[in-house]
N, C-alpha and C. Protein backbone atom coordinates (compact mmCIF):
# COMPACT_ATOMS: atom_id res chain seq x y z
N UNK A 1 78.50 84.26 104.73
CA UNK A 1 79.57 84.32 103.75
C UNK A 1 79.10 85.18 102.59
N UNK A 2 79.99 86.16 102.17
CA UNK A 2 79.55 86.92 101.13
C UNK A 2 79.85 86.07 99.58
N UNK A 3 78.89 86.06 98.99
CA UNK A 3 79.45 85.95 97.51
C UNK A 3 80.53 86.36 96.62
N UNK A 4 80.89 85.24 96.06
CA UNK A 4 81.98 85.56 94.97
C UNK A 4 81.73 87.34 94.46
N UNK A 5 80.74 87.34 93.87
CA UNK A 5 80.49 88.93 93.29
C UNK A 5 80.10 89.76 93.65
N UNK A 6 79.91 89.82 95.20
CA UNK A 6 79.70 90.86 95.91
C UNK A 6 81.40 91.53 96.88
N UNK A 7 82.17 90.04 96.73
CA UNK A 7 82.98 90.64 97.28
C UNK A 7 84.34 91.17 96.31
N UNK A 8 84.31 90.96 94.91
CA UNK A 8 84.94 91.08 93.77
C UNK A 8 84.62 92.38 93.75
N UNK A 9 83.01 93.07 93.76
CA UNK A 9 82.56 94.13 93.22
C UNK A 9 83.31 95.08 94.48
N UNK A 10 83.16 94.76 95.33
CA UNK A 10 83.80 95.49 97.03
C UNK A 10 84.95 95.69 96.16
N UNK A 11 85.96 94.60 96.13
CA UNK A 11 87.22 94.96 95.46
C UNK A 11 87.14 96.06 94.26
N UNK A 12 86.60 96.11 93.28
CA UNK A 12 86.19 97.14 92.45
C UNK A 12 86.26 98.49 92.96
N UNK A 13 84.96 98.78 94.14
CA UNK A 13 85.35 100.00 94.80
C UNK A 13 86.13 100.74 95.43
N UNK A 14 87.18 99.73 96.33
CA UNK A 14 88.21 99.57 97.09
C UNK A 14 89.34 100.48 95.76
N UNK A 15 89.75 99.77 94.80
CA UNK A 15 90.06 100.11 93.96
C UNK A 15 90.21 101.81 93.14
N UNK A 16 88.82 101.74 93.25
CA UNK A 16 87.97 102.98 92.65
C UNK A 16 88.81 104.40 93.40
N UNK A 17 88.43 104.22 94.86
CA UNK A 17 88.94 105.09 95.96
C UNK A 17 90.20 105.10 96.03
N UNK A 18 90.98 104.45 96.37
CA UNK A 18 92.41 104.78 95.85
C UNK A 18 92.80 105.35 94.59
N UNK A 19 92.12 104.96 93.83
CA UNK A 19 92.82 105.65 92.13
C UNK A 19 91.85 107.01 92.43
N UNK A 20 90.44 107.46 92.90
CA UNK A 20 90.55 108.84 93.22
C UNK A 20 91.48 109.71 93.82
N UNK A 21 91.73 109.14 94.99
CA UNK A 21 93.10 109.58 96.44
C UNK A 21 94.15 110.00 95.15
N UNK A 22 94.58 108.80 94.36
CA UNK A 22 95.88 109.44 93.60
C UNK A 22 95.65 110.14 92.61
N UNK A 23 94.34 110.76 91.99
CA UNK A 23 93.80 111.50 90.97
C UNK A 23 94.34 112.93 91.86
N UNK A 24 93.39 113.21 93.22
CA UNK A 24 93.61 114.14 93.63
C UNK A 24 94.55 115.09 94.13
N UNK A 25 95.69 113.81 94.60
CA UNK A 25 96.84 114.36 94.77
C UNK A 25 97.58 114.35 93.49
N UNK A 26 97.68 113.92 92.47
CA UNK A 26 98.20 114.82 91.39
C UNK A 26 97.94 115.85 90.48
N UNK A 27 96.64 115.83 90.67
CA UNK A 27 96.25 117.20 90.48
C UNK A 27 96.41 118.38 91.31
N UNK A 28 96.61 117.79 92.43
CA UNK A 28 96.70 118.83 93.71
C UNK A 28 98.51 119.27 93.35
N UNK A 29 99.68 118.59 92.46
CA UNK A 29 100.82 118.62 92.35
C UNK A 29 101.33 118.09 93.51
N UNK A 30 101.17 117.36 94.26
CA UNK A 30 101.12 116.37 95.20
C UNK A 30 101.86 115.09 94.94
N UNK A 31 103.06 115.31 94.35
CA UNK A 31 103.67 114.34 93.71
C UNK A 31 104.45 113.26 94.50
N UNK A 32 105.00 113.38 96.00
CA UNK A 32 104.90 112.00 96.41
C UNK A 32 103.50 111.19 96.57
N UNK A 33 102.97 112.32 97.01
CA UNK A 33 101.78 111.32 97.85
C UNK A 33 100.76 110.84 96.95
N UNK A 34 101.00 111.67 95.51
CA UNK A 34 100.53 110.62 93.83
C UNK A 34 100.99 109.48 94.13
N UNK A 35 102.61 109.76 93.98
CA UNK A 35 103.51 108.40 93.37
C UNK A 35 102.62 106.96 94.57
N UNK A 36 102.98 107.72 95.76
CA UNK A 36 102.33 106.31 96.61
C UNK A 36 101.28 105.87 96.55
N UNK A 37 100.45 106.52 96.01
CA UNK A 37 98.79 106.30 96.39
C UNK A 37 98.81 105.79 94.87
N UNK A 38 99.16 106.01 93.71
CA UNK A 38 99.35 105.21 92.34
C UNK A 38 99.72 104.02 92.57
N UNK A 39 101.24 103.76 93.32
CA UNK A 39 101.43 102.54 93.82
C UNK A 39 100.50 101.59 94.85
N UNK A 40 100.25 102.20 95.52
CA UNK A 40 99.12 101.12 96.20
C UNK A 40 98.04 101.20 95.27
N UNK A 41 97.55 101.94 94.12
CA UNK A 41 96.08 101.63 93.61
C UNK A 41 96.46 100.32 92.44
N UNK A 42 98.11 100.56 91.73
CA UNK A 42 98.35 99.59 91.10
C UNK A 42 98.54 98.30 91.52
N UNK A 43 99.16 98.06 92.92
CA UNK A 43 99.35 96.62 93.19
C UNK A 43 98.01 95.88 93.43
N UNK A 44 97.01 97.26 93.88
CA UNK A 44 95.72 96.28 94.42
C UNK A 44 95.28 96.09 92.80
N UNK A 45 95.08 96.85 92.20
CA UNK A 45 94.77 96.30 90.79
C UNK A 45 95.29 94.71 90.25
N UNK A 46 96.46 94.97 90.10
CA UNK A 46 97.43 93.71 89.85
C UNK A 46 96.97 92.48 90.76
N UNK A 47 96.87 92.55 92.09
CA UNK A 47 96.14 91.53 92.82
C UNK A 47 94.95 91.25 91.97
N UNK A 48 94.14 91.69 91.83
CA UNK A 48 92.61 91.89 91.77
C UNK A 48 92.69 90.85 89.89
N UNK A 49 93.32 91.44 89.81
CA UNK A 49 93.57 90.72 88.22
C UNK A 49 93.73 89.57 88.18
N UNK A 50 94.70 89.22 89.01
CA UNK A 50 96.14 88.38 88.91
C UNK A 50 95.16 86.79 89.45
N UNK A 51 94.13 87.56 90.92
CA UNK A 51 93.11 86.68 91.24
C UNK A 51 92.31 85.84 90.06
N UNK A 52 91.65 86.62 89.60
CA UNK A 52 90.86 86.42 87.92
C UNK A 52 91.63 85.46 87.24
N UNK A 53 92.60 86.22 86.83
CA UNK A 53 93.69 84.94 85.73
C UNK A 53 93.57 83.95 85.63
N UNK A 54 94.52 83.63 87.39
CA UNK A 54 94.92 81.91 87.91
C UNK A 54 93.97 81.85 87.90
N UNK A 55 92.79 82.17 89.41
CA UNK A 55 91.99 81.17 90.10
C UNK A 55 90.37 81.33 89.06
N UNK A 56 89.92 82.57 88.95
CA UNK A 56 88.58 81.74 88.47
C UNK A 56 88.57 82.30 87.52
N UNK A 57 89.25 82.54 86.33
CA UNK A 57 88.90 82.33 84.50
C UNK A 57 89.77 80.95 84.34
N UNK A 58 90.52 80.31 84.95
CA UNK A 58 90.52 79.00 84.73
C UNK A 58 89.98 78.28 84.92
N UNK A 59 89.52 78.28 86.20
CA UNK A 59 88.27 77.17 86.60
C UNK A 59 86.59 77.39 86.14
N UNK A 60 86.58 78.80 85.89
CA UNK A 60 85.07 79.07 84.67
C UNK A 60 85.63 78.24 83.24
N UNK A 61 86.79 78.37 82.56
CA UNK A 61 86.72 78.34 81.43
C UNK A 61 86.97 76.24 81.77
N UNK A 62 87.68 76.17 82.59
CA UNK A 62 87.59 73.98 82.65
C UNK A 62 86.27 74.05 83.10
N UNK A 63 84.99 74.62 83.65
CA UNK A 63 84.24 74.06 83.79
C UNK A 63 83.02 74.21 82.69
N UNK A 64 83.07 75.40 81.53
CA UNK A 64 82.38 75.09 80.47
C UNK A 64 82.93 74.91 79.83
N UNK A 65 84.43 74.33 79.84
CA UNK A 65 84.90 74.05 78.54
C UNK A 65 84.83 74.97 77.09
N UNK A 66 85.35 76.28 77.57
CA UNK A 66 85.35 77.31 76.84
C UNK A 66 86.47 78.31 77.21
N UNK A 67 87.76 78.16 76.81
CA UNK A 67 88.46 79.75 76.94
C UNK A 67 88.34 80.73 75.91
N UNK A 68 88.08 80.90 74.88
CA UNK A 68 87.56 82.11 73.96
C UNK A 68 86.54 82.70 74.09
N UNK A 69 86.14 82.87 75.34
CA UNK A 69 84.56 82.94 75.40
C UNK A 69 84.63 84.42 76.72
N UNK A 70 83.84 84.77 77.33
CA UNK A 70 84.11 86.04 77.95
C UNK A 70 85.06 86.12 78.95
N UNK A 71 85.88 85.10 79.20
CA UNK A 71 87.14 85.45 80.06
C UNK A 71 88.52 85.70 78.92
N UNK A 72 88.18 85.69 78.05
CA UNK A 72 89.35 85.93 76.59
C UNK A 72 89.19 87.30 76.61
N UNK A 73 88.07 87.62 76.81
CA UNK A 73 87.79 89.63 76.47
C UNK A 73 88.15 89.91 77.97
N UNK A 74 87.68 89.41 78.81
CA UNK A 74 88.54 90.16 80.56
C UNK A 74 90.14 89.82 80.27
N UNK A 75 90.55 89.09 79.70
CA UNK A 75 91.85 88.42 79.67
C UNK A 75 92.83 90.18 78.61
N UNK A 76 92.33 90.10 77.56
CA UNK A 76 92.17 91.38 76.83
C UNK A 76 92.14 92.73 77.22
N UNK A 77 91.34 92.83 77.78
CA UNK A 77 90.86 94.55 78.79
C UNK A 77 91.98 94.11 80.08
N UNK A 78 92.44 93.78 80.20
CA UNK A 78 93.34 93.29 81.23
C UNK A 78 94.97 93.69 80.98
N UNK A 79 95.34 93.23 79.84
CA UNK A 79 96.48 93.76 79.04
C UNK A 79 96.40 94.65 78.91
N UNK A 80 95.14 95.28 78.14
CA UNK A 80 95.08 97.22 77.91
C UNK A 80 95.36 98.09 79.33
N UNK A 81 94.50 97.47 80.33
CA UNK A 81 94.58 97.98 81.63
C UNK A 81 95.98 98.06 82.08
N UNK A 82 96.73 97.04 81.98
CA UNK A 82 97.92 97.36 82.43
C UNK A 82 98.95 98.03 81.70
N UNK A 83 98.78 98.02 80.61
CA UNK A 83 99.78 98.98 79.39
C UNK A 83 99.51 100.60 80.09
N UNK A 84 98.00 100.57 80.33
CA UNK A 84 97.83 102.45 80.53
C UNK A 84 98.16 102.53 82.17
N UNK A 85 98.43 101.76 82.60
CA UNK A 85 99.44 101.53 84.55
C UNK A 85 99.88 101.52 84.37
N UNK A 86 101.45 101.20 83.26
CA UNK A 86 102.59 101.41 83.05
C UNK A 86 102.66 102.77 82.37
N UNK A 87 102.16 103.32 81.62
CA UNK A 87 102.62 104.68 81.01
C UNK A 87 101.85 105.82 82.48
N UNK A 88 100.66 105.24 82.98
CA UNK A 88 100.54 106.10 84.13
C UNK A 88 101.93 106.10 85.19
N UNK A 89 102.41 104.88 85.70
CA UNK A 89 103.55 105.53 86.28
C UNK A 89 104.29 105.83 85.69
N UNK A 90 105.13 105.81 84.96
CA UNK A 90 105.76 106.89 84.06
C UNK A 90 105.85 108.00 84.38
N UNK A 91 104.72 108.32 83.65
CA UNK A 91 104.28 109.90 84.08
C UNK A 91 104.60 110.06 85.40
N UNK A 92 103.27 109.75 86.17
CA UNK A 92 103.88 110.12 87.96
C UNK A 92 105.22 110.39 88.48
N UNK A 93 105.94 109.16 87.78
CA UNK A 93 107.21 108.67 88.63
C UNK A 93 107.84 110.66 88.19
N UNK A 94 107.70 110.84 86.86
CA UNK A 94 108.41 111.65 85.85
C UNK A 94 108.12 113.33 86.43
N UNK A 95 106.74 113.29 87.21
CA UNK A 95 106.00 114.41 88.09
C UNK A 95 105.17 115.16 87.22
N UNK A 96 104.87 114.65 85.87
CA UNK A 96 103.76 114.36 84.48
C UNK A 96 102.65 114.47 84.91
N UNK A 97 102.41 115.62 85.65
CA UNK A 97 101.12 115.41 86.33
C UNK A 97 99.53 115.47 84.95
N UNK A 98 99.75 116.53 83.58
CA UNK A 98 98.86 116.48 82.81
C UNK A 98 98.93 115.41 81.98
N UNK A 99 100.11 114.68 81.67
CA UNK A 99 100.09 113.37 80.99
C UNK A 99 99.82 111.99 82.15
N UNK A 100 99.67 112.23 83.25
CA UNK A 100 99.18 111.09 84.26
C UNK A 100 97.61 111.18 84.07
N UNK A 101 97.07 112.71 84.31
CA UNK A 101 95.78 113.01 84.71
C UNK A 101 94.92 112.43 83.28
N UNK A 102 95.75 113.11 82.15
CA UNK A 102 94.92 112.59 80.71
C UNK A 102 94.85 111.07 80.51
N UNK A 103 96.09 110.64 80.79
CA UNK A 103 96.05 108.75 80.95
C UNK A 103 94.86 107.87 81.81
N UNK A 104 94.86 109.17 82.75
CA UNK A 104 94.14 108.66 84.25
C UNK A 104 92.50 108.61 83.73
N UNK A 105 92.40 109.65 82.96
CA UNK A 105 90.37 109.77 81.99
C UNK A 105 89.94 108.86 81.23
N UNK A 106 91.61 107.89 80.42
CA UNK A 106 91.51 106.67 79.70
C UNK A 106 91.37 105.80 80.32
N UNK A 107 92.01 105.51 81.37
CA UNK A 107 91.97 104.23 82.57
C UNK A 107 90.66 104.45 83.36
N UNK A 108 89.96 104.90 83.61
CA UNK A 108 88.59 105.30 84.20
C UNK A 108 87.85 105.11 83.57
N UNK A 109 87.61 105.39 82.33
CA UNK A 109 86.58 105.01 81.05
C UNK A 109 86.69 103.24 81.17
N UNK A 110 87.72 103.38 80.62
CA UNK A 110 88.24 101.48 80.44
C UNK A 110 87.57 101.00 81.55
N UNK A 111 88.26 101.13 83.26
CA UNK A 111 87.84 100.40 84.21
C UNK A 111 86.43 100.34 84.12
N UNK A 112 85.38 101.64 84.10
CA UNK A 112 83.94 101.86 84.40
C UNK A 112 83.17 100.73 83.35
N UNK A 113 83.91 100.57 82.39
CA UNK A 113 82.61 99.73 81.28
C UNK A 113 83.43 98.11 81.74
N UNK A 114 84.47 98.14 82.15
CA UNK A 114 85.54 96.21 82.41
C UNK A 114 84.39 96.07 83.39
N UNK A 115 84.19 97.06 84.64
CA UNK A 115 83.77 96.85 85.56
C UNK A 115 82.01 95.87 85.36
N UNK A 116 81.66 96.95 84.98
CA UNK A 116 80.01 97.00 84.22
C UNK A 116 80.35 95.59 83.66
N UNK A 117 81.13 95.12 82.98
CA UNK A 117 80.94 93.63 82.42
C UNK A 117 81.23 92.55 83.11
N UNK A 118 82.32 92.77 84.32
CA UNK A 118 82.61 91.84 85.19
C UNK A 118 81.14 91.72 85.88
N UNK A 119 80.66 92.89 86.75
CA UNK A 119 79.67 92.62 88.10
C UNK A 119 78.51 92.17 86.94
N UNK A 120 78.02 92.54 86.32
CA UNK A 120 76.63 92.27 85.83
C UNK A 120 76.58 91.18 85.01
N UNK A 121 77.24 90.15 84.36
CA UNK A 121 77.60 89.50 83.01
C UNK A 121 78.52 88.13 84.12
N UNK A 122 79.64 88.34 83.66
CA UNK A 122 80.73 87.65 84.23
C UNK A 122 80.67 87.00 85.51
N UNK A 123 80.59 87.73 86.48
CA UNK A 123 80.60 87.34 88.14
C UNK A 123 79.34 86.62 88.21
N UNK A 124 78.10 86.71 87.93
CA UNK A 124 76.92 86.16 87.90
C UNK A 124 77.10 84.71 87.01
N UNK A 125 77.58 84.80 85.80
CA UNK A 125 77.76 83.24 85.44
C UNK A 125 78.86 82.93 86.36
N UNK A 126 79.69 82.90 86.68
CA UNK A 126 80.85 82.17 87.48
C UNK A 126 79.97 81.76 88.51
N UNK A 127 79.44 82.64 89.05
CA UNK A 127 78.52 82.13 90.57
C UNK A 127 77.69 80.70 90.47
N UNK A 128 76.99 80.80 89.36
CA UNK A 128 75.89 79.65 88.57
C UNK A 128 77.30 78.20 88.30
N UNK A 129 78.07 78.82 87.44
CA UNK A 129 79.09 78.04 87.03
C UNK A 129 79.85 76.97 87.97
N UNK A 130 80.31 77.88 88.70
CA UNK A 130 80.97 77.50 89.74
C UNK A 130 80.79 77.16 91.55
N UNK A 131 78.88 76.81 91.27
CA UNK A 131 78.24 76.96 92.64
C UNK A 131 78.87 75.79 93.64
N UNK A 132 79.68 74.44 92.95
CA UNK A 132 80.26 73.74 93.80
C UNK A 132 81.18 73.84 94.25
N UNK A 133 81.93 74.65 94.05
CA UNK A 133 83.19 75.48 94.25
C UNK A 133 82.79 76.54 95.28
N UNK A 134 81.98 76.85 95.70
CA UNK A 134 81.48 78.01 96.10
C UNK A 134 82.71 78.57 97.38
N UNK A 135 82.44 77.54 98.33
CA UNK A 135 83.14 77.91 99.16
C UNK A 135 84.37 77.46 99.18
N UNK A 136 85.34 76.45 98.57
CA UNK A 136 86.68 76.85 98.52
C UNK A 136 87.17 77.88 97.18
N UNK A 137 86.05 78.33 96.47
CA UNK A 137 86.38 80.08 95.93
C UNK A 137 86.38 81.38 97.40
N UNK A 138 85.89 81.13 98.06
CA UNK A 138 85.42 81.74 99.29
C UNK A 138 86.89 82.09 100.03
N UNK A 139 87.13 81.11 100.16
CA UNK A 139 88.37 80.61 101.19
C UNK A 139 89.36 81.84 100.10
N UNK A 140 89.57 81.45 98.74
CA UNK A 140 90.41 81.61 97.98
C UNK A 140 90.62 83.19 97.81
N UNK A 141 89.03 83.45 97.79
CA UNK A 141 89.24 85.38 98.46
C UNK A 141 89.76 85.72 98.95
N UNK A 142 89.68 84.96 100.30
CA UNK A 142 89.96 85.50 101.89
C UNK A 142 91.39 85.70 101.82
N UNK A 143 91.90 84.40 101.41
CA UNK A 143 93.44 84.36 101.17
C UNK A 143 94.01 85.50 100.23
N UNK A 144 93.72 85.70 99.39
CA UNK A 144 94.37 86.54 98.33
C UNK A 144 93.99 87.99 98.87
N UNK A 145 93.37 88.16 99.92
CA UNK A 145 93.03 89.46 100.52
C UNK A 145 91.72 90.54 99.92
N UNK A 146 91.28 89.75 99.01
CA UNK A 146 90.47 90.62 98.27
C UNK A 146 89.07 91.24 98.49
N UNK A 147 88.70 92.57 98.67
CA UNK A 147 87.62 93.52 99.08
C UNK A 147 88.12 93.60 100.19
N UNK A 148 89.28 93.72 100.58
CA UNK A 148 89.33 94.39 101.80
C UNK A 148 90.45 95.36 101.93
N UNK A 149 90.25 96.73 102.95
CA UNK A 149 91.25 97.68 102.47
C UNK A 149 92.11 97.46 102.73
């Protein structure tokens, strides 16, 4: 069984590669095959989040009895993340290919350092946190589809 944060971080990359795919085709002026490949990089995003939210920044934050604490700042970078997915499709939808691409250098910055704090920081206490949980968090992956393409 893979770990909570090895298979979160998979999801990360999974991620990563699609939002390249749709970098390239809008730069390429490739504007359906942007629009789609934006759309699939956003829903897996939105999954990937949406996972975090419900299932484990609630059950990190009931089990130290702390929500202001580093799932308040993922909770945070989370909102920003999705404000610059909404003005990125926009653009796309709009065929904005230099106002997608410039949005797209902000959302890459953002993701690269969220990322850096989730795998190294975050995912590692949840693991400790939440080691009795381990495997119906496991299960809870599998279900929600996550790290996988």
């Amino acid at each position: 069984m893979n770990s909570m944060s090895s298979v979160l971080a998979q999801d990360h990359r999974l991620c990563d590669e699609i939002f390249a795919e749709a970098e390239r085709a809008a730069g390429a002026g490739e504007y359906p095959a942007a629009q789609a490949l934006f759309a699939r990089f956003s829903d897996a995003m939105e999954r990937h989040m949406r996972f975090e939210e419900e299932t484990l920044f609630p059950a990190f934050d009931s089990a130290t009895g702390n929500d202001a604490g580093p799932t308040a700042v993922m909770r945070h970078e989370h909102r920003a993340l999705r404000e610059l997915l909404g003005r990125m499709n926009d653009a796309i939808a709009q065929e904005q290919g230099a106002e997608y691409l410039g949005l797209g250098e902000t959302l890459l910055v953002l993701l690269q350092q969220h990322n850096v704090k989730e795998e190294n920081v975050l995912y590692p206490m949840m693991e400790q946190v939440l080691a009795a949980r381990r495997q119906e968090i496991a299960a809870e992956l599998e279900a929600a589809g996550l790290g996988e393409p």
